[in-house]
N, C-alpha and C. Protein backbone atom coordinates (compact mmCIF):
# COMPACT_ATOMS: atom_id res chain seq x y z
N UNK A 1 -9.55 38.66 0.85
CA UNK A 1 -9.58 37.46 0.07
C UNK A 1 -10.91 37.40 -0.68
N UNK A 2 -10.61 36.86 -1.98
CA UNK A 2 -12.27 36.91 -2.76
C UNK A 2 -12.80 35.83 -1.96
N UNK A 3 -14.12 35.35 -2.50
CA UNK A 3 -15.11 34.88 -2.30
C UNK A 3 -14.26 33.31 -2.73
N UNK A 4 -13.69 33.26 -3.97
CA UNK A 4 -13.84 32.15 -4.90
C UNK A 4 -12.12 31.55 -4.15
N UNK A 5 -11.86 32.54 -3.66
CA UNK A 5 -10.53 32.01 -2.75
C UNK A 5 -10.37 31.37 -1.62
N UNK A 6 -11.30 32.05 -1.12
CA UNK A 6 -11.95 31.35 0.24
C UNK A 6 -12.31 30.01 0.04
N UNK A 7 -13.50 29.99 -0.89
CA UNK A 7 -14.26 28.85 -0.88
C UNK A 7 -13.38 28.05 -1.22
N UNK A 8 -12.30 27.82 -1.97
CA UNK A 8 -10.83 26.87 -2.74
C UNK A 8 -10.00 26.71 -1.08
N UNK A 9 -10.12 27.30 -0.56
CA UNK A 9 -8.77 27.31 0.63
C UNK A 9 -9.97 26.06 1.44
N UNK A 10 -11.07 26.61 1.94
CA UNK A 10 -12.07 25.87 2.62
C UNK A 10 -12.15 24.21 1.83
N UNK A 11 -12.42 24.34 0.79
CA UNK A 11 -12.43 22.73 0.30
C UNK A 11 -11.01 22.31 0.27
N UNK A 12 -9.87 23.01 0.44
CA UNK A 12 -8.24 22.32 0.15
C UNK A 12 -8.30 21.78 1.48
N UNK A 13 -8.53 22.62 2.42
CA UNK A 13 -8.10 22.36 4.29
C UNK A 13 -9.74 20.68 4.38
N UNK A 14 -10.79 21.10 3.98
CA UNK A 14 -11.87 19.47 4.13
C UNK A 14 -10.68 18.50 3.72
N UNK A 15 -9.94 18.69 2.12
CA UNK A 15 -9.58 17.67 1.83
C UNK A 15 -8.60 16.87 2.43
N UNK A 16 -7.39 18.31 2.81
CA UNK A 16 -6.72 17.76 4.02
C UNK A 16 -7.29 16.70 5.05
N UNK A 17 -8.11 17.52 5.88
CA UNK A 17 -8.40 16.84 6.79
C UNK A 17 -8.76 15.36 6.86
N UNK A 18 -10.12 14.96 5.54
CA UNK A 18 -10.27 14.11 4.87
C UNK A 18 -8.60 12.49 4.89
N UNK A 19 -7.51 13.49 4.09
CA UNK A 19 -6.45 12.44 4.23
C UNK A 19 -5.79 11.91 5.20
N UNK A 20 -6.39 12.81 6.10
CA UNK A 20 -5.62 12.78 7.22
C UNK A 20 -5.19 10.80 7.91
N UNK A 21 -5.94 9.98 7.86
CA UNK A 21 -6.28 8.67 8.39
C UNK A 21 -4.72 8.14 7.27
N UNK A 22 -4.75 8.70 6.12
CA UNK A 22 -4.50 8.00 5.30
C UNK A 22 -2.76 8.17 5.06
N UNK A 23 -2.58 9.42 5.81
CA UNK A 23 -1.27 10.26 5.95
C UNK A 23 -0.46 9.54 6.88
N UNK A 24 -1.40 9.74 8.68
CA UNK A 24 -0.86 8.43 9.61
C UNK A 24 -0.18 7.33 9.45
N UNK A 25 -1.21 6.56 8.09
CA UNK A 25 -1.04 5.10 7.76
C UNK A 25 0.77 5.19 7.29
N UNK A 26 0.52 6.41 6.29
CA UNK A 26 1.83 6.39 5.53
C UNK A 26 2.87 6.72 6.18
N UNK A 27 3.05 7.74 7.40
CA UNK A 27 3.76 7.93 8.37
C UNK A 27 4.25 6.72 8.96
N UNK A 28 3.50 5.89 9.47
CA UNK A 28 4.00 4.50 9.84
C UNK A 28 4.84 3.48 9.36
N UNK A 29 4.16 3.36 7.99
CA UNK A 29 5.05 2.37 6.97
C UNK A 29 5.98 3.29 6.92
N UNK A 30 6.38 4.26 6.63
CA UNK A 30 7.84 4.90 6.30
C UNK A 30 8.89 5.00 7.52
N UNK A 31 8.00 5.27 8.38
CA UNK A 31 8.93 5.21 10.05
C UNK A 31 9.28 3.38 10.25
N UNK A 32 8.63 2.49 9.88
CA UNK A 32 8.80 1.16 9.94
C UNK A 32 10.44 0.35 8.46
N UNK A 33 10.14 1.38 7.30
CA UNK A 33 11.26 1.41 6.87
C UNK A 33 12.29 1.90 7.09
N UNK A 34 12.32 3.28 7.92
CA UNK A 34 13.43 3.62 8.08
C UNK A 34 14.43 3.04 9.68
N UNK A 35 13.08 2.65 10.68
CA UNK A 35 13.61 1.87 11.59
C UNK A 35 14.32 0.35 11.43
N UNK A 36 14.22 -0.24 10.16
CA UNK A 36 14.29 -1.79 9.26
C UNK A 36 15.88 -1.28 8.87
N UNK A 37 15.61 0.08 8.44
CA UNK A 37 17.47 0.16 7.39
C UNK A 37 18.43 0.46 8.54
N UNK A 38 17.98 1.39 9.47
CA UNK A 38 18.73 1.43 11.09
C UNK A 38 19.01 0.40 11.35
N UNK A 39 18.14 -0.46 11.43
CA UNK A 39 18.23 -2.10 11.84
C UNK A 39 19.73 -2.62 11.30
N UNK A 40 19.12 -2.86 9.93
CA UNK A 40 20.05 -3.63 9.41
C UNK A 40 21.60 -2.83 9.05
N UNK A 41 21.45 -1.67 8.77
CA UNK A 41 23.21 -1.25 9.31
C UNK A 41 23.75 -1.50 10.20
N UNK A 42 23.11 -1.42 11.16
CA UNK A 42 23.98 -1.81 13.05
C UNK A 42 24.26 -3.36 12.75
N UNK A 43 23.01 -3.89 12.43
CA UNK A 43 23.73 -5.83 12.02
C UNK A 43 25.12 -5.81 11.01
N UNK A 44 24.96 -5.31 9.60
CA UNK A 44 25.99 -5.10 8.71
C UNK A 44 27.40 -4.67 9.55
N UNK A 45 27.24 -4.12 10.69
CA UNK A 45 28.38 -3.46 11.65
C UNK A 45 28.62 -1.79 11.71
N UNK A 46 27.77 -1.41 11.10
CA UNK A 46 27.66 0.03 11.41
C UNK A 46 27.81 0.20 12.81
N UNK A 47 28.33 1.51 13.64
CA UNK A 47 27.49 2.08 15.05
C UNK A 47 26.62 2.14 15.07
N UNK A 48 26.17 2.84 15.68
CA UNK A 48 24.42 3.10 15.89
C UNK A 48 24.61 4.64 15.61
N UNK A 49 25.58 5.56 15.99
CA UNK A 49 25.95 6.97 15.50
C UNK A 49 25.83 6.88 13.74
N UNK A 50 26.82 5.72 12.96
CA UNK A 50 26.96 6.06 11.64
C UNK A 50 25.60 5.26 11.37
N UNK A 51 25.12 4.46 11.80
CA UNK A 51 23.39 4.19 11.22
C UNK A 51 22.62 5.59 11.01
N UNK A 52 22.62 5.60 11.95
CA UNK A 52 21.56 7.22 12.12
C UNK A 52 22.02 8.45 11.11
N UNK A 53 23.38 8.46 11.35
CA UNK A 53 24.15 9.85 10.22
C UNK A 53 23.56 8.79 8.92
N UNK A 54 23.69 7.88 8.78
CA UNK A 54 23.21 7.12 6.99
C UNK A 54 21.59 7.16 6.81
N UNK A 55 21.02 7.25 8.00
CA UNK A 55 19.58 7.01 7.92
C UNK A 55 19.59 8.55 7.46
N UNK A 56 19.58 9.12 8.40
CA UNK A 56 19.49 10.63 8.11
C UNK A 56 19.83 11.46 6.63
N UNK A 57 20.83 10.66 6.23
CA UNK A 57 21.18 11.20 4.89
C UNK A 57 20.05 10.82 3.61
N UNK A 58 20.43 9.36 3.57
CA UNK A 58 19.32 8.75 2.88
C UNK A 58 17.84 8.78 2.97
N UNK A 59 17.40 8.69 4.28
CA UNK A 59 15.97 8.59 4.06
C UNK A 59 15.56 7.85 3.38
N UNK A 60 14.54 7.44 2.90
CA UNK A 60 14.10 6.01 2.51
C UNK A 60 14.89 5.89 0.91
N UNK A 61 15.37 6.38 0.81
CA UNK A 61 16.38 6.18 -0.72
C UNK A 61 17.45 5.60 -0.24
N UNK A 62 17.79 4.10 -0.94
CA UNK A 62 19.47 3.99 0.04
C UNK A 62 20.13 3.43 -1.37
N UNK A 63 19.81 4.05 -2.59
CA UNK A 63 20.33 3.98 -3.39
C UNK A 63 20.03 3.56 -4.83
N UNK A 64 20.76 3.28 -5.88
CA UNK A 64 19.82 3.03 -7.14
C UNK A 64 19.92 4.19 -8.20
N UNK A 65 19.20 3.78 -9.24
CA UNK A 65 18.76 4.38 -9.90
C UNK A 65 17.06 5.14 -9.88
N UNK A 66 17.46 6.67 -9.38
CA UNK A 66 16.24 7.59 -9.02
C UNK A 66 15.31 7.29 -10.39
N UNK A 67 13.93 7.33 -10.61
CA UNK A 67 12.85 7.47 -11.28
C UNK A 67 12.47 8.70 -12.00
């Protein structure tokens, strides 16, 4: 590996690390939405099997017009 590759891989992995607090945060809020749409299918009358197969499909998209 060159020199100038190294040193790019070394500051990519700081920066990583760096986001890391900030990654967690986002991990959370997204696990907190997708536990909210679970939620509310099983209320709507879903199972809890077809919640999960819909969670799973969708992921935090549950529809719309994509961006």
């Amino acid at each position: 590996m060159k020199a100038h590759e190294q040193l790019e891989l070394e500051m990519a992995i700081d920066q990583t690390k760096k986001m890391l607090p900030i990654y967690r945060e986002h991990a959370k809020a997204v696990s907190q939405v997708l536990k909210s749409y679970y939620d509310e299918l099983i209320a709507a009358g879903f199972t809890e099997a077809q919640a999960l197969e819909i969670v799973k499909s969708h992921g935090v998209y549950t529809g719309g017009t994509p961006r």
